[in-house]
Protein backbone atom coordinates (compact mmCIF):
# COMPACT_ATOMS: atom_id res chain seq x y z
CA UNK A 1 -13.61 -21.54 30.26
CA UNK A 2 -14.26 -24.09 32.92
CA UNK A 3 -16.51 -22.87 35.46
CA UNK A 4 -14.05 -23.31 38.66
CA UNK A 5 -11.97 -20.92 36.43
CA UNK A 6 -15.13 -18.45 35.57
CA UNK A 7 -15.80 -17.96 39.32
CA UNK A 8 -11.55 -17.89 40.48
CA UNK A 9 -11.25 -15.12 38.12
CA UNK A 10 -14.66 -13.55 39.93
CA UNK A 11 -13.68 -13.61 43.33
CA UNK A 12 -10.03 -11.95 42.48
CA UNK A 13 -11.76 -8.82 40.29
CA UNK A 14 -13.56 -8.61 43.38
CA UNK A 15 -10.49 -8.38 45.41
CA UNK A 16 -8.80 -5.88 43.59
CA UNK A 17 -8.49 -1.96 44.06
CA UNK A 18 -10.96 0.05 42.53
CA UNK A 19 -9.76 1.87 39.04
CA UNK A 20 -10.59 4.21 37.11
CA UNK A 21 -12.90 3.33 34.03
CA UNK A 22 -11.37 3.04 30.56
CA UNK A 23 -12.59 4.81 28.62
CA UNK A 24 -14.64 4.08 25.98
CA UNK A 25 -13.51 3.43 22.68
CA UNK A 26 -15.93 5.65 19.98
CA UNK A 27 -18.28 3.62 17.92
CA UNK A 28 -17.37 3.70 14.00
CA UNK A 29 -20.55 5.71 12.51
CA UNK A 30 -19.16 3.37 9.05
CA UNK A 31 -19.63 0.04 10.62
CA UNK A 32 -23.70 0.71 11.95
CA UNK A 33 -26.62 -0.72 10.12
CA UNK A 34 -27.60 2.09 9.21
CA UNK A 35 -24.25 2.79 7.43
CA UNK A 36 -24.53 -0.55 6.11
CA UNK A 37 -27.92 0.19 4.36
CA UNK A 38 -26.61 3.25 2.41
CA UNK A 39 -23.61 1.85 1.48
CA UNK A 40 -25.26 -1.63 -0.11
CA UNK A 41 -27.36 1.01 -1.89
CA UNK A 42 -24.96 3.15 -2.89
CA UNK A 43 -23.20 -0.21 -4.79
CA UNK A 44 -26.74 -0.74 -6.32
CA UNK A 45 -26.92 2.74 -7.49
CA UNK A 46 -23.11 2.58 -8.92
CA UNK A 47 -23.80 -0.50 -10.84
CA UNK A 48 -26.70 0.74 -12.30
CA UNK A 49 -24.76 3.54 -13.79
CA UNK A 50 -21.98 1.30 -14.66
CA UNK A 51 -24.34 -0.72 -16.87
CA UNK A 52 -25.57 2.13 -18.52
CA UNK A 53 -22.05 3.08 -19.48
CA UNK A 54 -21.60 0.15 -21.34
CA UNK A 55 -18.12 -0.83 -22.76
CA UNK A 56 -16.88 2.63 -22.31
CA UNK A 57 -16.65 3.14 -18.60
CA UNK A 58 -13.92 5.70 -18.73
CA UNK A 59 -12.16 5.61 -15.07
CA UNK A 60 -15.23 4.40 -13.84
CA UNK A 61 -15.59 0.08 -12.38
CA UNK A 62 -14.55 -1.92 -9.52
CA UNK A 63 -11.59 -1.56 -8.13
CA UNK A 64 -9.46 -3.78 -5.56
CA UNK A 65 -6.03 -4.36 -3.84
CA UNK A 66 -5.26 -6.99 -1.17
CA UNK A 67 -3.49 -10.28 -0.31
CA UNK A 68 -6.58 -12.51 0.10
CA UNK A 69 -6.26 -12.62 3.25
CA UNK A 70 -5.99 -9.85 6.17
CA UNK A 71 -6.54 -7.03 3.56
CA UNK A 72 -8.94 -6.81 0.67
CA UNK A 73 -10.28 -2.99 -0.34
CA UNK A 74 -12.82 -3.41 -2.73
CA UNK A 75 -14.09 0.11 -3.89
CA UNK A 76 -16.89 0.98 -6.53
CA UNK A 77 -17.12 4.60 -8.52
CA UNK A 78 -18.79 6.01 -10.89
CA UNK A 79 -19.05 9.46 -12.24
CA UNK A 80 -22.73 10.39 -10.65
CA UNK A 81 -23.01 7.82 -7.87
CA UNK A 82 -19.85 8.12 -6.31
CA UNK A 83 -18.10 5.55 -4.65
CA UNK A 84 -18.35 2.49 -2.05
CA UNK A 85 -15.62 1.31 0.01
CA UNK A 86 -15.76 -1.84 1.85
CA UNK A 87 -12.26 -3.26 3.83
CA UNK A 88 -12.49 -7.20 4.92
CA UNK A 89 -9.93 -9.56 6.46
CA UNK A 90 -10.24 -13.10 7.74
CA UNK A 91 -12.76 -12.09 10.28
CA UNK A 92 -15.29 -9.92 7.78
CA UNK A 93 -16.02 -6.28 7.42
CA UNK A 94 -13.43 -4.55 9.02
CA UNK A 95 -14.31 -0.70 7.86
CA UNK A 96 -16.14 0.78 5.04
CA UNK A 97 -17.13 3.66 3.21
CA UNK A 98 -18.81 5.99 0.68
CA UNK A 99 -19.47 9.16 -0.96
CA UNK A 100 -19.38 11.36 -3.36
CA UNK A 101 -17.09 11.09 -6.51
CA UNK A 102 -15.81 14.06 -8.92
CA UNK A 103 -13.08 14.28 -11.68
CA UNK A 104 -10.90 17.70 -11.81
CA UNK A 105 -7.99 18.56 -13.80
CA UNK A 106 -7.23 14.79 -14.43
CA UNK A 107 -7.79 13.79 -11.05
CA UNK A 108 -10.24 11.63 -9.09
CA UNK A 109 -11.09 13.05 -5.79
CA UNK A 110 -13.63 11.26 -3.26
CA UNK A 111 -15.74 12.97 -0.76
CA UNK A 112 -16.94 11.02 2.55
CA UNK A 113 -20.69 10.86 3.59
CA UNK A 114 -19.60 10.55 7.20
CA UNK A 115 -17.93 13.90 9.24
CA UNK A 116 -14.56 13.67 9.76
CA UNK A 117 -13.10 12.34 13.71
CA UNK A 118 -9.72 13.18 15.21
CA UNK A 119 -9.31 9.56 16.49
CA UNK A 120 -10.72 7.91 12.51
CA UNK A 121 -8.91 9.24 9.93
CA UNK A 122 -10.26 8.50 6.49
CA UNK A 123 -10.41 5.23 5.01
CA UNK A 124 -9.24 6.45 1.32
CA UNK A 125 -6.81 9.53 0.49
CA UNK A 126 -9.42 12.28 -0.78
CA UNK A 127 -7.14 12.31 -4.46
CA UNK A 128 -6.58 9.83 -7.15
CA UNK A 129 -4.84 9.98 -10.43
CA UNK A 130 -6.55 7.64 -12.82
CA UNK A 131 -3.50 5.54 -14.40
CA UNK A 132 -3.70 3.81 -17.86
CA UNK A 133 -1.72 0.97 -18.62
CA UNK A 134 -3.06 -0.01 -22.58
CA UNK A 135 -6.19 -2.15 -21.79
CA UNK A 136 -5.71 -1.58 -17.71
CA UNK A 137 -6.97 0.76 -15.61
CA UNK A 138 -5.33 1.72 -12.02
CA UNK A 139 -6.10 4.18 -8.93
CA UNK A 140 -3.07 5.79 -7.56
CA UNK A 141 -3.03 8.51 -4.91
CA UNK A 142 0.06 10.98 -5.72
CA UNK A 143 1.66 9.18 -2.81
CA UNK A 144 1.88 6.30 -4.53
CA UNK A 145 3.60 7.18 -7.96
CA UNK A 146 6.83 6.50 -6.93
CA UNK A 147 6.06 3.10 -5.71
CA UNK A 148 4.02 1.71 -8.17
CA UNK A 149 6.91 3.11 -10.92
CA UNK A 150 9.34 1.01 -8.57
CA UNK A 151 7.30 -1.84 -8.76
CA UNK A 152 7.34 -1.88 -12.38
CA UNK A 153 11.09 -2.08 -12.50
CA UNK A 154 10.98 -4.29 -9.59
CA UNK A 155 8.09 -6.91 -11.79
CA UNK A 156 5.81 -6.73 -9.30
CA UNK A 157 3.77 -4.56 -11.75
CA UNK A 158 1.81 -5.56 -14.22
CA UNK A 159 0.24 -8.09 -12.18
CA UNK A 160 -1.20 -11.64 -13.49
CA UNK A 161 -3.36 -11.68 -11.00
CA UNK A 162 -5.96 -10.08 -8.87
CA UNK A 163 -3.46 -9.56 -5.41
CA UNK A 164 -1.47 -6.41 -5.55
CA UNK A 165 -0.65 -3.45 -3.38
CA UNK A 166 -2.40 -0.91 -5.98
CA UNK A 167 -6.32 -0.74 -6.81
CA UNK A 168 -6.81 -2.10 -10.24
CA UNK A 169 -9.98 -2.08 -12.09
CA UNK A 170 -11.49 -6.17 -11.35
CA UNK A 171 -10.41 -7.82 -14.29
CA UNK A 172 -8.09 -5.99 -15.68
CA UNK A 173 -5.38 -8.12 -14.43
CA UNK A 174 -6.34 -10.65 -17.61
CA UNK A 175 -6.14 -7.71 -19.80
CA UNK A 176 -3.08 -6.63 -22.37
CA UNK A 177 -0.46 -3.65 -21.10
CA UNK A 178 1.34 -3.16 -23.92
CA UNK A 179 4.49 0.01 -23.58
CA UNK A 180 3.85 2.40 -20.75
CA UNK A 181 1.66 3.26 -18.36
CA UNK A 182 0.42 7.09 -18.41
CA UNK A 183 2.14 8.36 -15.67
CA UNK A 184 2.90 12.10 -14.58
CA UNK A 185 6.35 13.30 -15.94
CA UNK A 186 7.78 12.74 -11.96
CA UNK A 187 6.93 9.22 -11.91
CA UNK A 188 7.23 8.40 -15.47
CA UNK A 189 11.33 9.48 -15.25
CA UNK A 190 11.57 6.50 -12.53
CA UNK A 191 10.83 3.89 -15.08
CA UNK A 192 13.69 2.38 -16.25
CA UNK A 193 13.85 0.36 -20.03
CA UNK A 194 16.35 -2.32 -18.25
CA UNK A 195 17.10 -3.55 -14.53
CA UNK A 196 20.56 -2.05 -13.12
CA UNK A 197 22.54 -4.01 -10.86
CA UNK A 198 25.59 -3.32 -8.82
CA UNK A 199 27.02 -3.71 -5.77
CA UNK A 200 27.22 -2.15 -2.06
CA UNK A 201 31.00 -0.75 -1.88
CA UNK A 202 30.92 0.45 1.33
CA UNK A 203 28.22 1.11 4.31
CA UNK A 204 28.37 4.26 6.55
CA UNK A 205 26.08 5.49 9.60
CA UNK A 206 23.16 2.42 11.19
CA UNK A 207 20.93 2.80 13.71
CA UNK A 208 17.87 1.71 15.07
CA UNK A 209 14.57 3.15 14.44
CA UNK A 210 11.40 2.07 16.34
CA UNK A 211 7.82 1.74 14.05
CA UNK A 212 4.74 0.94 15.90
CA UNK A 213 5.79 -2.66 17.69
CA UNK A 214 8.33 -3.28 15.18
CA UNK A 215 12.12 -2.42 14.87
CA UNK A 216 14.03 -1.59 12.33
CA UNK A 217 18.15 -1.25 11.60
CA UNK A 218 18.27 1.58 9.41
CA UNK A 219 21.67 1.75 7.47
CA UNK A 220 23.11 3.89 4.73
CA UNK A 221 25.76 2.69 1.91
CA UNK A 222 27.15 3.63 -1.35
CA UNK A 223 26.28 1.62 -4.80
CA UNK A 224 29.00 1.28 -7.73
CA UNK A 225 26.09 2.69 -10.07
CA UNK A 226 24.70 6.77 -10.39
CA UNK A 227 23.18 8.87 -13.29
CA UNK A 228 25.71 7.65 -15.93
CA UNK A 229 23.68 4.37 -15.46
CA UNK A 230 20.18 5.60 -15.16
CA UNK A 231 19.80 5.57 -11.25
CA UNK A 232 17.77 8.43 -9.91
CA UNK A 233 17.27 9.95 -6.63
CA UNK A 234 14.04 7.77 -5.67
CA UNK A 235 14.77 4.50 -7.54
CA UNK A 236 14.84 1.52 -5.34
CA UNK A 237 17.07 -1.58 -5.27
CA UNK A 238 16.51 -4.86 -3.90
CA UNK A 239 19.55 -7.37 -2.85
CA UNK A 240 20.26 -10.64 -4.21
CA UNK A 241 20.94 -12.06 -0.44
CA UNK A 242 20.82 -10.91 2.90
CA UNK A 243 17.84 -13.01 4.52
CA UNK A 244 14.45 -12.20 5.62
CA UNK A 245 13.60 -8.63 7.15
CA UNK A 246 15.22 -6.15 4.65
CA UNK A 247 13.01 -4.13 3.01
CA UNK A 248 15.01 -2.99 -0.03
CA UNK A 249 17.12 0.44 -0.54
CA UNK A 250 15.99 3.64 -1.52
CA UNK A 251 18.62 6.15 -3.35
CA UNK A 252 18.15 9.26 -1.54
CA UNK A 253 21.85 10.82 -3.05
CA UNK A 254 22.86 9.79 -6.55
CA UNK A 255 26.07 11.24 -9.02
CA UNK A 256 27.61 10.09 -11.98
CA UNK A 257 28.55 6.68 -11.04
CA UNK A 258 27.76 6.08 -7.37
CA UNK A 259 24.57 6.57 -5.52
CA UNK A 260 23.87 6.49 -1.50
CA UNK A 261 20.66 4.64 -0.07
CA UNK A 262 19.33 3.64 2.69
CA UNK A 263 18.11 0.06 3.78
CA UNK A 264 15.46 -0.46 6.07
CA UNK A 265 16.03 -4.36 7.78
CA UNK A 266 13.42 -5.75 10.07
CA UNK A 267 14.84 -6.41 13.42
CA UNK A 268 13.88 -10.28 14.87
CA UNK A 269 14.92 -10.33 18.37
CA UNK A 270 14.15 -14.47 18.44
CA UNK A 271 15.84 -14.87 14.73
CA UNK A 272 18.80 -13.10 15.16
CA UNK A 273 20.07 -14.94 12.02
CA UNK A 274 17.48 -13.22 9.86
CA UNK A 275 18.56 -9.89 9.89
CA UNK A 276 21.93 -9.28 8.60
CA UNK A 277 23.67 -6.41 8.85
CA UNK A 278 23.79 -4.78 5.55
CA UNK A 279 27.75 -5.31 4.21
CA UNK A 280 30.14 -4.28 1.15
CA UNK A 281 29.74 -6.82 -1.54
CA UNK A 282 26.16 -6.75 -1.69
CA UNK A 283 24.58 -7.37 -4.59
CA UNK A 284 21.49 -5.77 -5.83
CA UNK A 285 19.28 -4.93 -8.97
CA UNK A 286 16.61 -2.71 -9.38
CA UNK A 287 14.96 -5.69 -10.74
CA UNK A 288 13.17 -8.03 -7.20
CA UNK A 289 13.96 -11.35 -6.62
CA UNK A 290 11.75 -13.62 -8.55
């Protein structure tokens, strides 16, 4: 900043009113040094064990999900270490984490080494179910079982390479995935052995639901398709056309041979050309766009 500018900018906080303080924004415990000492050693510690586990790590490896870009998780477990969370974007470390690590009744569930805080809520869920997928190995919180099985029948899943929304063991995106993943009965009965595709026949109640800074229409509609051709209460479908912004459809009513869902559209006050109003004739597939 110029230095006319520096001392303008001076002399007018000098003429303003006197405010209250803001207050101060709590220091992350997971971002000190000292955090950052543990955790580097708790990674040492984590690959030491994974070596001596040789080529049967169980559950057990490097895990990570990301774009590349804003969001990379990287996290490392094993049985007796526990695990290591570190979060980067474009700027570096942006959180991070550790703990301890236990397996119970076919879950994986992850205890922090820092105290919990009202305003920092944890950086992982405290429960994973350890997915295999023949020669692949994936970390999915129960949250997440619907999703991932739609993203199977979408083709975002299995992924050919490292970038996903679901932590997969590091490498494992080279590696064979052969039938079915081993997924709990509720999840497994959302995989579907071929895309269905259909249309919109008619569209009923829309409205417009703030999230965060964003907008979004949110509209329901019927689909020519129900039970009689394998759609499920869950199961989401993805449209053919209709621009940039919608999200996809969830069913969240289904019968013989129509379902309801309801489509989520990001609202773009500048591109008002981007987000069309959802309309009869749409057509969609459970399958995404490729």
């Amino acid at each position: 900043m110029p230095r006319h500018a520096t001392i303008a900018a001076f002399l007018a906080a000098l003429a303003l009113p006197a405010q209250e303080p803001t207050p101060a924004v709590p220091v992350n415990p997971r971002l000190g040094e000292a955090a950052t000492k543990a955790i580097d050693g708790r990674i040492e510690r984590i690959r030491a064990e994974l070596t001596s586990l040789g080529s049967k790590p169980g559950w057990a490896g490097r895990y990570y999900h990301g774009d590349g870009l804003g969001l990379n998780v990287v996290v490392d477990l094993a049985p007796t270490a526990g695990f290591a969370l570190r979060w980067s974007g474009c700027a570096g470390t942006i959180d991070q984490d550790h703990g301890t690590c236990t397996e119970r009744d076919g879950r994986i569930r992850l205890g922090s080494a820092f105290p919990a805080a009202p305003e920092r809520g944890p950086l992982l869920p405290a429960e994973f179910v350890p997915v295999r997928w023949g020669e692949r190995r994936y970390l999915i919180t129960p949250a997440q079982l619907p999703g991932f099985a739609n993203a199977i029948n979408g083709g975002g899943e299995p992924r050919n390479g490292p970038h996903g929304n679901f932590l997969l063991r590091a490498g494992d995106e080279s590696r064979a995935c052969d039938g079915r993943p081993d997924l709990p009965p509720e999840a497994a009965a959302l995989l579907l052995a071929e895309p269905v595709t259909g249309t919109i026949t008619a569209v009923h109640d829309s409205k417009v639901e703030p999230s965060g800074t964003l907008r979004y229409r949110v509209t329901e509609a019927t689909i020519d398709r129900g039970t009689t051709h394998g759609i499920k209460q869950g199961h989401v479908v993805h449209f053919r056309k209709g621009g940039f912004g919608i999200t996809g459809g969830v069913v969240v009513e289904v019968g013989e041979r129509t379902a309801r869902i309801r489509i989520r559209c990001l609202l773009l006050d500048k591109v008002p050309t981007a987000t069309p109003e959802p309309a009869p004739g749409w057509e969609w597939s459970t399958r995404g766009r490729d």
